[in-house]
C-alpha atoms as a PDB file:
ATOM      1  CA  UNK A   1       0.165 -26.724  20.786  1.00  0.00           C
ATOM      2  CA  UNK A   2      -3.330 -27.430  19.514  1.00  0.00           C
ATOM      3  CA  UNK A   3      -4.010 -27.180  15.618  1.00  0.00           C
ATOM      4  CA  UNK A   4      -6.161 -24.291  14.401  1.00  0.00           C
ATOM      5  CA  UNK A   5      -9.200 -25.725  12.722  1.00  0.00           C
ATOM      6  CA  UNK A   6     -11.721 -23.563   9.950  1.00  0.00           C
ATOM      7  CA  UNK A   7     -14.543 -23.898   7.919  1.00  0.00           C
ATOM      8  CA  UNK A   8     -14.873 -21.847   4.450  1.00  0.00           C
ATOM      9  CA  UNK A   9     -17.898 -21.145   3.219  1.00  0.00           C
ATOM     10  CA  UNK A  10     -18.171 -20.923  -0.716  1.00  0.00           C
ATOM     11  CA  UNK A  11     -20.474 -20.559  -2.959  1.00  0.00           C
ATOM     12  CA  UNK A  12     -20.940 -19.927  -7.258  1.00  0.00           C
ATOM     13  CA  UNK A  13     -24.076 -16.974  -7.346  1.00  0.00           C
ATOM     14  CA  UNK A  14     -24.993 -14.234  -5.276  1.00  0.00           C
ATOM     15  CA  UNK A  15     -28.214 -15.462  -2.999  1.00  0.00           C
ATOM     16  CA  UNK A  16     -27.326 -19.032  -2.326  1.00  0.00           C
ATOM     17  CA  UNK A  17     -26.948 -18.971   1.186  1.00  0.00           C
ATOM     18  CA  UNK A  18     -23.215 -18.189   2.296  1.00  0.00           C
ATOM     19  CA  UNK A  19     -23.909 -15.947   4.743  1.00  0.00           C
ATOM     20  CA  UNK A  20     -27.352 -17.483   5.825  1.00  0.00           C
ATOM     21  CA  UNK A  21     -25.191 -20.827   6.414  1.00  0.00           C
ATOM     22  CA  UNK A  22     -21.926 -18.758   7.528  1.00  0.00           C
ATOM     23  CA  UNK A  23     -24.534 -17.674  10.664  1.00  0.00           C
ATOM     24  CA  UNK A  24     -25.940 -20.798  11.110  1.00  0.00           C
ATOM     25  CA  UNK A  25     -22.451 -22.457  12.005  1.00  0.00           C
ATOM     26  CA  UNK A  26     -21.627 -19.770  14.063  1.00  0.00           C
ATOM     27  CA  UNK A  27     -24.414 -20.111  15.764  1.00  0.00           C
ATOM     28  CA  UNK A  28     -23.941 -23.800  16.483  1.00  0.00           C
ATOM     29  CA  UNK A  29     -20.626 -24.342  17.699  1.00  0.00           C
ATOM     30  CA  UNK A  30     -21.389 -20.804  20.179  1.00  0.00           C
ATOM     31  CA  UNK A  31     -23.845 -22.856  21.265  1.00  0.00           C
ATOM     32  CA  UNK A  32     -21.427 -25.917  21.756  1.00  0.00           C
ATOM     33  CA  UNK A  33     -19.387 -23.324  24.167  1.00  0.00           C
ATOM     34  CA  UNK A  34     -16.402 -22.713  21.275  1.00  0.00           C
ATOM     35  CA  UNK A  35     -15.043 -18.816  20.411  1.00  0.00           C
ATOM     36  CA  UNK A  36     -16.018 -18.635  16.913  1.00  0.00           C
ATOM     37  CA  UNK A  37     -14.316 -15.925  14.396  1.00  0.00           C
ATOM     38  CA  UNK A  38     -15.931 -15.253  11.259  1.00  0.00           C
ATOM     39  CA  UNK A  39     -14.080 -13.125   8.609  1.00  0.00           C
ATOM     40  CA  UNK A  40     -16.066 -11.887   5.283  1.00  0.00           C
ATOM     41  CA  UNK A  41     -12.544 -10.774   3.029  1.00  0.00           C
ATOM     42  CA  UNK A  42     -14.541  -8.870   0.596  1.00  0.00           C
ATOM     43  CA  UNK A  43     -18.126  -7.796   0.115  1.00  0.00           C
ATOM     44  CA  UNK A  44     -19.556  -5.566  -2.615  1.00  0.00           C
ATOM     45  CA  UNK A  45     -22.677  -3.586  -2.967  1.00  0.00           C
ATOM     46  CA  UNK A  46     -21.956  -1.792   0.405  1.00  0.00           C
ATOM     47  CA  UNK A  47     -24.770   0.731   1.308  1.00  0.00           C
ATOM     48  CA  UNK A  48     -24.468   3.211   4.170  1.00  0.00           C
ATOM     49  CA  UNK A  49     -25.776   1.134   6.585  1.00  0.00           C
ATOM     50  CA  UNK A  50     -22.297  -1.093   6.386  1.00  0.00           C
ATOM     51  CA  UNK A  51     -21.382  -4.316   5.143  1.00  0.00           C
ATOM     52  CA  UNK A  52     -24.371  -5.978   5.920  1.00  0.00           C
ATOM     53  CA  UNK A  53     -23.126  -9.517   5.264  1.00  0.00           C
ATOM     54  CA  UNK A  54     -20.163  -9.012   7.714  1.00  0.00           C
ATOM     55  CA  UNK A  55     -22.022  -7.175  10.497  1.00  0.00           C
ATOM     56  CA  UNK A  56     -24.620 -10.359  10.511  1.00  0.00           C
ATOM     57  CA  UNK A  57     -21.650 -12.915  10.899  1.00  0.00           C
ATOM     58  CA  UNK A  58     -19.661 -11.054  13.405  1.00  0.00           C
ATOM     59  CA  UNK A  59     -23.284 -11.008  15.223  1.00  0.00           C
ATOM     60  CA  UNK A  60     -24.055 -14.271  14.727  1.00  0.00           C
ATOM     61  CA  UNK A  61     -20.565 -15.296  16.403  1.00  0.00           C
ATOM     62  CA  UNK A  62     -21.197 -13.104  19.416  1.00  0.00           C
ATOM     63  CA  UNK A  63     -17.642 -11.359  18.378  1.00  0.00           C
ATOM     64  CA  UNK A  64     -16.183  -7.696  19.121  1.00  0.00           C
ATOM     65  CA  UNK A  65     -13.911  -8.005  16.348  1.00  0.00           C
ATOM     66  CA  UNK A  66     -13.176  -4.593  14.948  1.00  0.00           C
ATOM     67  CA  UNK A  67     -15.327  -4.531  11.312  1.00  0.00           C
ATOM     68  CA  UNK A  68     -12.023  -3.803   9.385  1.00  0.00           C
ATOM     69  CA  UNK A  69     -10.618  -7.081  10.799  1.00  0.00           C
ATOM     70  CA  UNK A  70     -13.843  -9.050   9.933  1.00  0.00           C
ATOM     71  CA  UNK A  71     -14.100  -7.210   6.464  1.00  0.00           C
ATOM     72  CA  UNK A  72     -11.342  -5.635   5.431  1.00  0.00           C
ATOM     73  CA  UNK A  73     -12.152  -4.682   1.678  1.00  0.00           C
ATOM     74  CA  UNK A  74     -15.498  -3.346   0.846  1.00  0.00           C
ATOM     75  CA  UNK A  75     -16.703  -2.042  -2.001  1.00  0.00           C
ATOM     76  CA  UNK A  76     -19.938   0.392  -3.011  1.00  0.00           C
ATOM     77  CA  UNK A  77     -19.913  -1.686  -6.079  1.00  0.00           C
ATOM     78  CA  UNK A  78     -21.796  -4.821  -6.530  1.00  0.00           C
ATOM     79  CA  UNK A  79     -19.689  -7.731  -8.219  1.00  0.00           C
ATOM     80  CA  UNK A  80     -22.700 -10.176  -9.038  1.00  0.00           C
ATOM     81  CA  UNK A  81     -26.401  -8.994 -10.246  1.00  0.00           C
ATOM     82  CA  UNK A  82     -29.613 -10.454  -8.657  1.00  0.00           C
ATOM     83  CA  UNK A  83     -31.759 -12.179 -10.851  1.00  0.00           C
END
């Protein structure tokens, strides 16, 4: 049985890049033929068009992942301010 392998992204501020770099590997290893998952746990600040953050990295890993696997809690709210 082959190990499962992962890759969190983190980061400390709103606007630093975790989902711009969350794409970006999903992008890549698509592109090096793997089946890429991406799950976003939480996201605040949820408009009606959906979680946007979520939506962009279940597109970026070409996945038909029902949105309430990929983010389960979401929240009208935002968590962090933009400065």
């Amino acid at each position: 049985m082959r190990a499962s392998r992962g890759v969190f992204v983190t980061g400390t501020d709103t606007g630093v890049g975790k989902t711009v770099v969350g794409c970006a590997l999903a992008r890549g290893l698509r592109a090096r033929g793997l089946d890429v998952g991406v799950m976003k746990p939480i996201e605040t600040g949820v408009g009606p068009d959906g979680p946007l953050d979520a939506l962009a990295l279940r597109e970026a890993a070409g996945s038909k992942d029902d949105l309430d696997l990929v983010c389960p809690q979401r929240f009208a709210l935002r968590a962090a301010s933009e400065t």
